[in-house]
Every structure is written in C-alpha cells, then in structure tokens.
Protein backbone atom coordinates (compact mmCIF):
# COMPACT_ATOMS: atom_id res chain seq x y z
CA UNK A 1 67.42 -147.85 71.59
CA UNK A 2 70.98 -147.14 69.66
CA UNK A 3 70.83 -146.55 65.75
CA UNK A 4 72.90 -148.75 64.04
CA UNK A 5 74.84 -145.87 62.87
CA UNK A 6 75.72 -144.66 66.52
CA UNK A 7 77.06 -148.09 67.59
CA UNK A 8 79.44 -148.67 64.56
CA UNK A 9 82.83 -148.97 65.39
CA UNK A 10 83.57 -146.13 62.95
CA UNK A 11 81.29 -143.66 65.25
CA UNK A 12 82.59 -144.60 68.58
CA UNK A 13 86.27 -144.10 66.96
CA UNK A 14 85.32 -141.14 65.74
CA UNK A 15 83.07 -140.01 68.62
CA UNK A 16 86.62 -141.06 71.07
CA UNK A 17 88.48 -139.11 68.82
CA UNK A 18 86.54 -135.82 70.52
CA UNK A 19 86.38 -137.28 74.27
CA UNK A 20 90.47 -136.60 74.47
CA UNK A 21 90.97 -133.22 75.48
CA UNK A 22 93.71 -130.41 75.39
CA UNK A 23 94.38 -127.80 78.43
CA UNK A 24 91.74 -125.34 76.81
CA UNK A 25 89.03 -127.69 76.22
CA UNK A 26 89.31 -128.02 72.41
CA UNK A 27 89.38 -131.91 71.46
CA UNK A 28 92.79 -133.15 70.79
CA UNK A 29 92.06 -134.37 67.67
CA UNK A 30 88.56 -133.81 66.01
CA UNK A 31 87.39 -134.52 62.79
CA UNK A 32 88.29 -131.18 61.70
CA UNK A 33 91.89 -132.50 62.14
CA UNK A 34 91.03 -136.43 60.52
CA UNK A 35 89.72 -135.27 57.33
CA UNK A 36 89.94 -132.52 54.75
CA UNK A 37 86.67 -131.76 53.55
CA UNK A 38 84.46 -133.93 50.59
CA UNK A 39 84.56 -132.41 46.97
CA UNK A 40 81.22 -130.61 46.63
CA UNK A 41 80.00 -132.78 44.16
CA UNK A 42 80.66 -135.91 45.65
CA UNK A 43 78.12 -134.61 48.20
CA UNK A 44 75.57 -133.66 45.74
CA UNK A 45 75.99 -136.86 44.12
CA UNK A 46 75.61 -138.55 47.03
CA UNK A 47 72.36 -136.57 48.00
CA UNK A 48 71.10 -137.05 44.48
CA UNK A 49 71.76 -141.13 44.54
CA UNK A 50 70.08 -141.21 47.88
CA UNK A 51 67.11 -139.13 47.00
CA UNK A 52 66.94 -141.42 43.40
CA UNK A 53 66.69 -144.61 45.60
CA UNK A 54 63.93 -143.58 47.89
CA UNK A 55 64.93 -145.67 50.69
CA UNK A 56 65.34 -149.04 48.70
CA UNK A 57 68.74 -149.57 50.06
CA UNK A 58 68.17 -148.37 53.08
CA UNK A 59 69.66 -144.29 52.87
CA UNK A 60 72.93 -146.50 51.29
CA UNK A 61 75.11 -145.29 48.68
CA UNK A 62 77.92 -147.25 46.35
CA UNK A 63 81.18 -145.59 45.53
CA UNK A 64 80.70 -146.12 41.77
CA UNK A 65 77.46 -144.89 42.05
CA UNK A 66 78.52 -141.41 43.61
CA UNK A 67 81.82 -141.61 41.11
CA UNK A 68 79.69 -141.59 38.08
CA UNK A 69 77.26 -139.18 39.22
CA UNK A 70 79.97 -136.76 40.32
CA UNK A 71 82.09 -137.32 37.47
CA UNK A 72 85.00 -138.07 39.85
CA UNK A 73 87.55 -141.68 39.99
CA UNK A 74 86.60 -144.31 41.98
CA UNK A 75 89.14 -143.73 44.51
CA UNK A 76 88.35 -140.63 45.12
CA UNK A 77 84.43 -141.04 45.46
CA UNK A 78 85.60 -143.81 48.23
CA UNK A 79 87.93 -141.36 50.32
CA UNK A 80 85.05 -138.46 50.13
CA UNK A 81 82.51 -140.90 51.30
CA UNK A 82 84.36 -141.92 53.75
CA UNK A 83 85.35 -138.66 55.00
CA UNK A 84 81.70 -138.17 54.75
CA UNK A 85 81.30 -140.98 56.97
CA UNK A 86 83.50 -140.06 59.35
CA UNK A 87 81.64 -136.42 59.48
CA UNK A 88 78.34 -137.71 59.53
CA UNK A 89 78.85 -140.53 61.45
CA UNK A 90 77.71 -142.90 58.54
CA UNK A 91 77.53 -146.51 58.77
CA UNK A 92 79.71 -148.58 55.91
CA UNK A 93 79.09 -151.97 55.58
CA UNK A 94 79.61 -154.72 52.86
CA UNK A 95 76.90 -155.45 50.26
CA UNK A 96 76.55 -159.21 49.33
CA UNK A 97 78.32 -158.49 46.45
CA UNK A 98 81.28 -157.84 48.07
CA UNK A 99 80.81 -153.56 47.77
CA UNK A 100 80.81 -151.14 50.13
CA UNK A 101 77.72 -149.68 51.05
CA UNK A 102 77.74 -146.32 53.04
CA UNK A 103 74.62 -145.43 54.71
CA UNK A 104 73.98 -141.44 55.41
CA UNK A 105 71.54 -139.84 57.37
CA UNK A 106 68.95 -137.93 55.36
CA UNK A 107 70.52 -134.30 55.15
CA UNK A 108 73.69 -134.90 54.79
CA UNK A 109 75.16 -131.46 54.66
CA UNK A 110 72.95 -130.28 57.88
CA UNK A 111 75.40 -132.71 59.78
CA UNK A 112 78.20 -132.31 58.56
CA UNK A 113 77.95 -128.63 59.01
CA UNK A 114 77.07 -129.26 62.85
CA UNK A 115 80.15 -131.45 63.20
CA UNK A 116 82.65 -129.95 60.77
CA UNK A 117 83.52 -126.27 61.84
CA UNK A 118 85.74 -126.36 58.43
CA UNK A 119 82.97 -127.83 56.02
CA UNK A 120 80.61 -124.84 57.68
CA UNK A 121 82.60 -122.21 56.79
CA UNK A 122 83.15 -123.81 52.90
CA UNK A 123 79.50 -123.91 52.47
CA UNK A 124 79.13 -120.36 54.28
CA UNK A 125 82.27 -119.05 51.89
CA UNK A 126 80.62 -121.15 48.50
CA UNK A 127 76.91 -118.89 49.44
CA UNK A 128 78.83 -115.24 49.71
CA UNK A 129 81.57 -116.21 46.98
CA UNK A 130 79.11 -115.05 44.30
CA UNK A 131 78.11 -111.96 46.33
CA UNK A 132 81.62 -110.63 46.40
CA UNK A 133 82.55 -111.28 43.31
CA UNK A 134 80.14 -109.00 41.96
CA UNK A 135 81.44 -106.70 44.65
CA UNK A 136 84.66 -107.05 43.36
CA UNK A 137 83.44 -106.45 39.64
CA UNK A 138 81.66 -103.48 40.50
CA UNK A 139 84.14 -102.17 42.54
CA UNK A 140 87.15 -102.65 39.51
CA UNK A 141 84.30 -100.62 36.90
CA UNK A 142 83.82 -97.48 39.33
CA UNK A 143 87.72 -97.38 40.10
CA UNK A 144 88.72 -98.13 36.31
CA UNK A 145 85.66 -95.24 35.61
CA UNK A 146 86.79 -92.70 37.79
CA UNK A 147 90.79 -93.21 36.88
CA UNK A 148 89.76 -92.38 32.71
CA UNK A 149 88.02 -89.80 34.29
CA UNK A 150 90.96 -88.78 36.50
CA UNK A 151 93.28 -89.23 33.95
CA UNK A 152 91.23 -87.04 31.06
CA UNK A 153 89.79 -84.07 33.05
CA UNK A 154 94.03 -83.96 34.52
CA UNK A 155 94.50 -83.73 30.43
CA UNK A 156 92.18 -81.38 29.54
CA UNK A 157 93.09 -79.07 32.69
CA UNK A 158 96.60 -79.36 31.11
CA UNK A 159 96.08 -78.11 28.31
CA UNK A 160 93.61 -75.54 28.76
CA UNK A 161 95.86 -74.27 31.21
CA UNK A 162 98.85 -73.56 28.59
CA UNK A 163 96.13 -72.65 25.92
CA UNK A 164 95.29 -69.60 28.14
CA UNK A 165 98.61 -68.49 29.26
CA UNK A 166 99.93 -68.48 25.68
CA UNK A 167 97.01 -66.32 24.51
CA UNK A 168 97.94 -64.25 27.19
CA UNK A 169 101.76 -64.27 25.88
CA UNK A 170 100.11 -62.68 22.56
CA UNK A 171 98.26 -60.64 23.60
CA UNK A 172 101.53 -58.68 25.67
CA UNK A 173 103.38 -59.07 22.22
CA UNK A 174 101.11 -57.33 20.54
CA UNK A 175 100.61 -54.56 22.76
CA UNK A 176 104.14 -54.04 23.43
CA UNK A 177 105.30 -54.23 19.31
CA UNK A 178 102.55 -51.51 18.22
CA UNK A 179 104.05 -48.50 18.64
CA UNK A 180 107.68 -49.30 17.19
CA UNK A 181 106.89 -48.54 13.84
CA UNK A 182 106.61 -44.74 14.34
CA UNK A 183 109.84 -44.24 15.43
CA UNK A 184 111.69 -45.33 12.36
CA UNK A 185 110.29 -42.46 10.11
CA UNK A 186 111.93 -39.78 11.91
C-alpha cells in the first residue's frame, strides 16, 4: 500500500527529478539544486503548529498559521513550506476553504536532513556555530593577553636596559674626574 504522500504528483516530480543521472552518478538535478533551504523558524513553526494540533488535521499545516508563528510574510511561509514539501516529500492539497494545506511527516527535520545534503550541513554548522564562537572568543582574550604582555615586558626590558648602561656611564665619569683636582695646586 502507497501513502498518499508518495503518490502525489509533487513526490514523483520530485522523486524523477533524482532518477536523471550525470556521467558520475550524481542526479542531474536534485533537490539540493530545486530549492534553497527553509528559514529555521519556519521549520520550528511548522513543528510547533503540527505538534499543537495533535493530529486533528491530519499532520497538515496552513501558511498563515506557520507565518504567524514564525513571525515571517505570508509569501514567504508559502515558498518555505513548499520547499519543505519538496524536501520532505509533503503532500499539499486544498482545504474546503479554498487554503492550502501541507501535510508533513512527523519529524520533519530527520527527513529533510536524509534528503537535503545542504539542509544537513546548516543544521550540523547551526549545532558547532556556538562551539566556535567561544573558540574564537577565547582564542582573541589569550592573543590580546599575551600581546599587552608582549608589548609591556618589550617596555620594561627597554628601559631597564638604558637604566643600567647609563649608571654604568656614571659610574666611569666619576672614576675618571677624581683625580683632576690635584693637579691644579701645583
């Protein structure tokens, strides 16, 4: 037995998107290549709206729904759920109302992450941003720390350096002046 979502004419365009192949195996044109990935919080939105509705509509969402949730325009919400669609191979279908309803599997990210190399390596880059960051930060401290320290201990050596040659200088003056005085008495 088919899902309804795997016989949609949007999955078997999608899924004959993938059947064409180039000389080194790689699909033609995948949905890598159809669609930039969705705005992060269309996604969440979308996982929050479907989590909210328990399965009353079915695992379907509504464009304005996601929009207001994500805090995003309509038009938008509509071209990331229907890149999210296309990803997921959702099902969209028309409401009696006359709206749009896209239906998602359950974990939404999980599959688009299988089928999207690009939206893998977002959520992989979104995990370790905040890790490097602080590597970043703490790496900018010890190199700002040890360039005053550089830059201070260079100063001090500086100057303790001429401090000691000109004691040096009067000390010789000294020595060598001393004995001039005698001379003038006699």
């Amino acid at each position: 037995p088919s899902s309804p979502a795997r016989s949609s004419p949007l999955f078997m365009a999608s899924s004959a998107l993938t059947q064409i192949r180039g000389p080194k195996g790689r699909p033609i044109l995948s949905e890598d290549d159809v669609a930039s990935p969705p705005d992060i919080k269309v996604v969440q939105a979308c996982e929050q709206v479907l989590r909210q509705s328990n399965g009353k509509n079915g695992g379907a969402v509504i464009a304005s729904d996601v929009a207001a949730r994500a805090g995003v325009s309509l038009s938008q919400a509509r071209r990331d759920l229907s890149t999210i669609a296309t990803l997921t191979g959702g099902d969209i279908s028309v409401s009696s109302d006359g709206e749009l309803l896209y239906d998602f599997p359950n974990n939404i990210r999980g599959v688009m992450s299988a089928n999207s190399k690009r939206f893998a390596a977002l959520q992989v880059w979104e995990k370790a941003w905040p890790k490097v960051f602080y590597g970043i930060r703490v790496g900018f401290g010890v190199v700002l720390f040890v360039s005053i320290f550089a830059i201070f201990s260079t100063i001090f050596l500086v100057f303790s350096a001429s401090g000691s040659s000109e004691d040096r200088d009067d000390r010789r003056d000294d020595r060598r002046g001393g004995g001039g005085g005698m001379m003038g008495y006699g």
